[in-house]
C-alpha atoms as a PDB file:
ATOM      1  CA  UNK A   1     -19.082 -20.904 -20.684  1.00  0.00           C
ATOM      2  CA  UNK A   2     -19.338 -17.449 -22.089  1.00  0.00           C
ATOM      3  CA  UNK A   3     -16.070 -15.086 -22.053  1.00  0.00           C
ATOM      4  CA  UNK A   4     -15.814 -13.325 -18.775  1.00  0.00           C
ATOM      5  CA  UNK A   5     -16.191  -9.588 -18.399  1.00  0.00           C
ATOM      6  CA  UNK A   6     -14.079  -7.268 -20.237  1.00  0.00           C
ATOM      7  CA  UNK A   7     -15.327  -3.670 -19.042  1.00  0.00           C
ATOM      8  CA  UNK A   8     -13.276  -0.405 -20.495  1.00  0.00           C
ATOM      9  CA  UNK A   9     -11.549  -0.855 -17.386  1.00  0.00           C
ATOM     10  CA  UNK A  10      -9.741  -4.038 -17.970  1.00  0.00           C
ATOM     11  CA  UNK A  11      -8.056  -2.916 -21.235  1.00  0.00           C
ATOM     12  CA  UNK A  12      -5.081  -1.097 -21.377  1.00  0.00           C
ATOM     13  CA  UNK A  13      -4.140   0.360 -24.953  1.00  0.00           C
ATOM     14  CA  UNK A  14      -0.143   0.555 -26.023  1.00  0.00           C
ATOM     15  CA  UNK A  15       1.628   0.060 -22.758  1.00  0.00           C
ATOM     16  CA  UNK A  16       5.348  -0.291 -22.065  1.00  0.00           C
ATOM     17  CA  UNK A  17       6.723  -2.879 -20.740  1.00  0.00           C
ATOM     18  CA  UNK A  18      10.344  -3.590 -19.723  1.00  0.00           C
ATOM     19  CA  UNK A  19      10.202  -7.450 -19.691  1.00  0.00           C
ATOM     20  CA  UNK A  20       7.385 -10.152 -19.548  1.00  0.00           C
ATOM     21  CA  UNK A  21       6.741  -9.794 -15.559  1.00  0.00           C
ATOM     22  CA  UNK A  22       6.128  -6.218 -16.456  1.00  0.00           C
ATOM     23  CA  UNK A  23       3.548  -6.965 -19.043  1.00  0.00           C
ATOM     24  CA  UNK A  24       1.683  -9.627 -17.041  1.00  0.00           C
ATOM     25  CA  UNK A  25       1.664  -7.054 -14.088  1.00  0.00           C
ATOM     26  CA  UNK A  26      -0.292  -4.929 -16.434  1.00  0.00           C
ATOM     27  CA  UNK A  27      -2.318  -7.521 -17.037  1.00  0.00           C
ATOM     28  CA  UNK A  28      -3.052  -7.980 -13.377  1.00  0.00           C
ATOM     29  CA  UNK A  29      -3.666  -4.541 -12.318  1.00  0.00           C
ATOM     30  CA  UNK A  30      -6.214  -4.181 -15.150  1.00  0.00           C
ATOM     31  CA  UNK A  31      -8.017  -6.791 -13.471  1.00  0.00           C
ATOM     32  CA  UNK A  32      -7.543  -5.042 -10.281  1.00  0.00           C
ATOM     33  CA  UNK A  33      -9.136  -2.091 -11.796  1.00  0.00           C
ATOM     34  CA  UNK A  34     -12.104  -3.605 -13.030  1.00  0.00           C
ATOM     35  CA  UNK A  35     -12.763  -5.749  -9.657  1.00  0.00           C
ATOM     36  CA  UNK A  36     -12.013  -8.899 -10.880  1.00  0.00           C
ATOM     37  CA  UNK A  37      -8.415  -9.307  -8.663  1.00  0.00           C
ATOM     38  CA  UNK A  38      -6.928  -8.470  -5.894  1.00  0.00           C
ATOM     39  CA  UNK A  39      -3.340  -6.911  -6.435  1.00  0.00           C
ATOM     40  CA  UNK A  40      -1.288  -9.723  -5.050  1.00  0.00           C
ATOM     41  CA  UNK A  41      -2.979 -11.715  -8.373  1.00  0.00           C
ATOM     42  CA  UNK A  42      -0.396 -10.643 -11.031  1.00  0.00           C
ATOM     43  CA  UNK A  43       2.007 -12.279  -8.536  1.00  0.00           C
ATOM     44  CA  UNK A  44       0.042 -15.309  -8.525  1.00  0.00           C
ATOM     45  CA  UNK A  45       0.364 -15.170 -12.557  1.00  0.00           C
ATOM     46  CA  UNK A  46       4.201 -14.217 -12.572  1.00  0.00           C
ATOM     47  CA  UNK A  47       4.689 -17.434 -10.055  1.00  0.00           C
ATOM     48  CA  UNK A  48       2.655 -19.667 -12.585  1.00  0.00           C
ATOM     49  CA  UNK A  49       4.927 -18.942 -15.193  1.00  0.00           C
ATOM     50  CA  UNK A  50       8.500 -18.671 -13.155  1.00  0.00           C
ATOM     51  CA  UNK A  51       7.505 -22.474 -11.992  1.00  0.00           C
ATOM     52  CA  UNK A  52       5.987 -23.840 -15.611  1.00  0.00           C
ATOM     53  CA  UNK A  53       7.781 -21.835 -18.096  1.00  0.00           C
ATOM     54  CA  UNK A  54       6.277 -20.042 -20.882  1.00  0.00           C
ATOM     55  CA  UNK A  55       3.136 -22.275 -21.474  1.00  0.00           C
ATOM     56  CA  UNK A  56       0.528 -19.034 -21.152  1.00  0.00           C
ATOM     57  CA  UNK A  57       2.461 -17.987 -24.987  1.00  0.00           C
ATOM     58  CA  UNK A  58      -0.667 -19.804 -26.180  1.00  0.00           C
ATOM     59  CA  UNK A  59       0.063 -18.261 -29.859  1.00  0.00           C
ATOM     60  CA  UNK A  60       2.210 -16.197 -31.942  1.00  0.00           C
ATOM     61  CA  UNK A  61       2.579 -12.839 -30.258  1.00  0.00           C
ATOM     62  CA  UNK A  62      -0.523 -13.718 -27.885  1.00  0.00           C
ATOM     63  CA  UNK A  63       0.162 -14.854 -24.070  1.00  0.00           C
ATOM     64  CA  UNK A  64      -2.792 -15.662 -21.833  1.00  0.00           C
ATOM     65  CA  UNK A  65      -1.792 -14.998 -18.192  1.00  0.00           C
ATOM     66  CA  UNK A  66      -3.753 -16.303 -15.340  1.00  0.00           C
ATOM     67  CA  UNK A  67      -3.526 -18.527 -12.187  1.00  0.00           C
ATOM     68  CA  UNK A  68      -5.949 -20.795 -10.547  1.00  0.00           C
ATOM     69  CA  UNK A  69      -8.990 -20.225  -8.442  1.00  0.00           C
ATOM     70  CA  UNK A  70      -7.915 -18.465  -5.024  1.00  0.00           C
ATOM     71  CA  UNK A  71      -8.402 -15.814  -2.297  1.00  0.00           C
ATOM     72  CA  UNK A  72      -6.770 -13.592  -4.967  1.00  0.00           C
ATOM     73  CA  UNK A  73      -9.721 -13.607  -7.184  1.00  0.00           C
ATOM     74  CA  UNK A  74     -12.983 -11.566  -6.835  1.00  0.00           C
ATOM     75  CA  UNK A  75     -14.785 -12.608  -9.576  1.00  0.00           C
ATOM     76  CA  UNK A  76     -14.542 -14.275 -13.298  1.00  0.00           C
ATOM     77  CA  UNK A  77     -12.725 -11.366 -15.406  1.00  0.00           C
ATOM     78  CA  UNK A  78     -10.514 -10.917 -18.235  1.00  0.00           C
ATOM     79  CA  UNK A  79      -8.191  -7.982 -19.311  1.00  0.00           C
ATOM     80  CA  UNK A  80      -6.507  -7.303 -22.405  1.00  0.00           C
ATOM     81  CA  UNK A  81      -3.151  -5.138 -22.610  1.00  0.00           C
ATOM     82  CA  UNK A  82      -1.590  -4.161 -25.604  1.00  0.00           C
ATOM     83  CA  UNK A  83       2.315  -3.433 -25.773  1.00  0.00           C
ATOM     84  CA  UNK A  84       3.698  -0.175 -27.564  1.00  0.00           C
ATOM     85  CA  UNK A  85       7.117  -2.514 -27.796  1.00  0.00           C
ATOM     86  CA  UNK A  86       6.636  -6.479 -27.965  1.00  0.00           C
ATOM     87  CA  UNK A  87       8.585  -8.475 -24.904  1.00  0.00           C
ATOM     88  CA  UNK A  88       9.685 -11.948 -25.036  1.00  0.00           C
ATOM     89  CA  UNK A  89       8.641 -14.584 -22.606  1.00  0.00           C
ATOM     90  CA  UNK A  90      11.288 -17.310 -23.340  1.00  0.00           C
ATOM     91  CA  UNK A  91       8.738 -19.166 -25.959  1.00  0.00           C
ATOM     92  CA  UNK A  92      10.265 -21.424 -28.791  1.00  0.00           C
ATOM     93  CA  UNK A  93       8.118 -20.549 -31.464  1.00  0.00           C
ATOM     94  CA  UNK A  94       5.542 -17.395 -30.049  1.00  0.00           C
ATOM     95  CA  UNK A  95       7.955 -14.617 -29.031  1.00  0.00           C
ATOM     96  CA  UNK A  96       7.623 -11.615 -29.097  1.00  0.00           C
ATOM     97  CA  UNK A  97       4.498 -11.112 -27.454  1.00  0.00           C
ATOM     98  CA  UNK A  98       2.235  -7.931 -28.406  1.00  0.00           C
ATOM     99  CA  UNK A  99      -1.101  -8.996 -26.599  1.00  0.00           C
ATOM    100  CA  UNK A 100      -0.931 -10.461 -23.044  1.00  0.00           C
ATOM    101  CA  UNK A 101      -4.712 -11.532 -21.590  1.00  0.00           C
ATOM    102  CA  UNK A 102      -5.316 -11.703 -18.042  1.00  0.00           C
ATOM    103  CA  UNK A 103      -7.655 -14.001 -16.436  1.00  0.00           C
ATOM    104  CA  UNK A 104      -9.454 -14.293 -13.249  1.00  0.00           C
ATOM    105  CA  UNK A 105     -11.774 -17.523 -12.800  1.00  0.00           C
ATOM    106  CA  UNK A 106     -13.277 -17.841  -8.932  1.00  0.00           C
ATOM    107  CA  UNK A 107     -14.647 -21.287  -9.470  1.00  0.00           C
ATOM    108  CA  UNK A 108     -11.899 -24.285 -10.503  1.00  0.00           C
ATOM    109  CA  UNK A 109     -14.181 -26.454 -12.482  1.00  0.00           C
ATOM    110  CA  UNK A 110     -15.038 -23.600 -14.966  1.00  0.00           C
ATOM    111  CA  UNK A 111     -10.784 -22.528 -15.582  1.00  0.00           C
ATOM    112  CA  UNK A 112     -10.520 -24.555 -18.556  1.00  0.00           C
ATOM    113  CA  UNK A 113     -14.273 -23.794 -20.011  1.00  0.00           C
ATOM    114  CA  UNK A 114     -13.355 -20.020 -19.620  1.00  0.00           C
ATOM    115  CA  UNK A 115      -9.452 -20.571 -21.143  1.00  0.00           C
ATOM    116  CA  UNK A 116     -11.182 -22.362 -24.010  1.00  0.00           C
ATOM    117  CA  UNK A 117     -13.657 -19.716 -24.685  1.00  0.00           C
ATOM    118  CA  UNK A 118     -10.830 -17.403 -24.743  1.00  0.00           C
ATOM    119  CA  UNK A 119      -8.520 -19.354 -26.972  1.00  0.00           C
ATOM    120  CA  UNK A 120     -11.704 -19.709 -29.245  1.00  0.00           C
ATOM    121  CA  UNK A 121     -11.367 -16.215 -30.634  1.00  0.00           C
ATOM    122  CA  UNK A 122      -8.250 -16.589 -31.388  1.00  0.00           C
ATOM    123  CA  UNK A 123      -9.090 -19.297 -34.203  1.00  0.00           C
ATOM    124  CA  UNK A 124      -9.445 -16.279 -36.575  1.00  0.00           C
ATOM    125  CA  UNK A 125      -5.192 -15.552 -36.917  1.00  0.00           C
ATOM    126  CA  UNK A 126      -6.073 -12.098 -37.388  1.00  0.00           C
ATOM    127  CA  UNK A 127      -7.384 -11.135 -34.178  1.00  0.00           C
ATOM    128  CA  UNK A 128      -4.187 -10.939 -32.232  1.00  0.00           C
ATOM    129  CA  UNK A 129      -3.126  -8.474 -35.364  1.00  0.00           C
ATOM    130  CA  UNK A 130      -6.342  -6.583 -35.093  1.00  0.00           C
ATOM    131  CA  UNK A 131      -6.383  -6.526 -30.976  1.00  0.00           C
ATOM    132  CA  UNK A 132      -2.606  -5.068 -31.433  1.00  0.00           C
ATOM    133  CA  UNK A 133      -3.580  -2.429 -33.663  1.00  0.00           C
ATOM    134  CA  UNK A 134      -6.439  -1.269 -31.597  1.00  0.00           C
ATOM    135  CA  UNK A 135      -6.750   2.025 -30.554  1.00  0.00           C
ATOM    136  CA  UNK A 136      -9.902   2.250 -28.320  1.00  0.00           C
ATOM    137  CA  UNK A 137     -11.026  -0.221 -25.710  1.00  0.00           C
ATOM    138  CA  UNK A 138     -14.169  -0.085 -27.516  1.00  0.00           C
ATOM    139  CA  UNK A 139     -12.611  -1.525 -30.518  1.00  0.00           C
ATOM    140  CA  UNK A 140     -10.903  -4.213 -28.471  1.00  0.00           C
ATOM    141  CA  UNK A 141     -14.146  -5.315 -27.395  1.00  0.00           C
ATOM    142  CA  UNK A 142     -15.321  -5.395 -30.781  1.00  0.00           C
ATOM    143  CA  UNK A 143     -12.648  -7.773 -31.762  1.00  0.00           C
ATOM    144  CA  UNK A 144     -13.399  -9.884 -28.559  1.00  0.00           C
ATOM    145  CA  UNK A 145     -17.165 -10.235 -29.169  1.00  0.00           C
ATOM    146  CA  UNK A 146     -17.867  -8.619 -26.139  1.00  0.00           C
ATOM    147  CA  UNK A 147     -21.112  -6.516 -25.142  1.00  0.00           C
ATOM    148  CA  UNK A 148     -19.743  -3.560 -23.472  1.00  0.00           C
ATOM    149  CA  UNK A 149     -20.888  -2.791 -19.810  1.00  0.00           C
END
């Protein structure tokens, strides 16, 4: 499965953020924004991790918010916020996080195809650096491999 979308409008460039539900509602209304969510998504997200911990800290300074397939989601999307401050999820070994991903998937069977083609990028240990540092949504999607729309 290639990534989802990531238009301009799903990327949100040195945001504050008190605490981690802040940051993944960022996350969610980019998503909102771009048509991939409805609003009541970033709740879904916040739930995911209240009830599982903080498993979506997929890497060091990187968490990967999302839910599952629902009446919350539009359409397959991802977002990509970047935090002026970093905020701390409760992870062992990945705190702070500086990049928190959003991500919509409307069809269960292709969740974990589209969190593995996400996660993929992220083999190069300088993209989360690079994606912090960013200072255009253009250049995010540059560092994501993503055709802008």
């Amino acid at each position: 499965m290639p990534l989802p979308p990531l238009p301009e409008s799903a990327i949100d460039i040195g945001a504050f953020a008190a605490d981690w539900r802040a940051a993944v509602s960022l996350s969610g209304d980019a998503l909102v924004r771009s048509g991939a969510a409805k609003p009541g998504y970033a709740g879904e997200m916040i739930r995911m991790i209240e009830n599982f911990g903080p498993y979506v800290v997929i890497a060091p300074g990187l968490a990967l918010a999302h839910a599952r397939p629902g009446p919350e989601v539009i359409a397959n999307g991802l977002s990509v916020v970047t935090l002026s401050e970093p905020v701390r999820f409760g992870h062992a070994h990945n705190d702070p996080v500086r990049v928190v991903l959003g991500l919509a998937i409307a069809e269960s069977g292709a969740h974990l195809a589209a969190v593995a083609a996400v996660a993929n990028i992220f083999n190069d240990s300088s993209a989360i650096g690079q994606i912090a540092e960013a200072t255009s949504a253009a250049e995010v999607q540059q560092i994501m491999g993503v055709i802008p729309s």
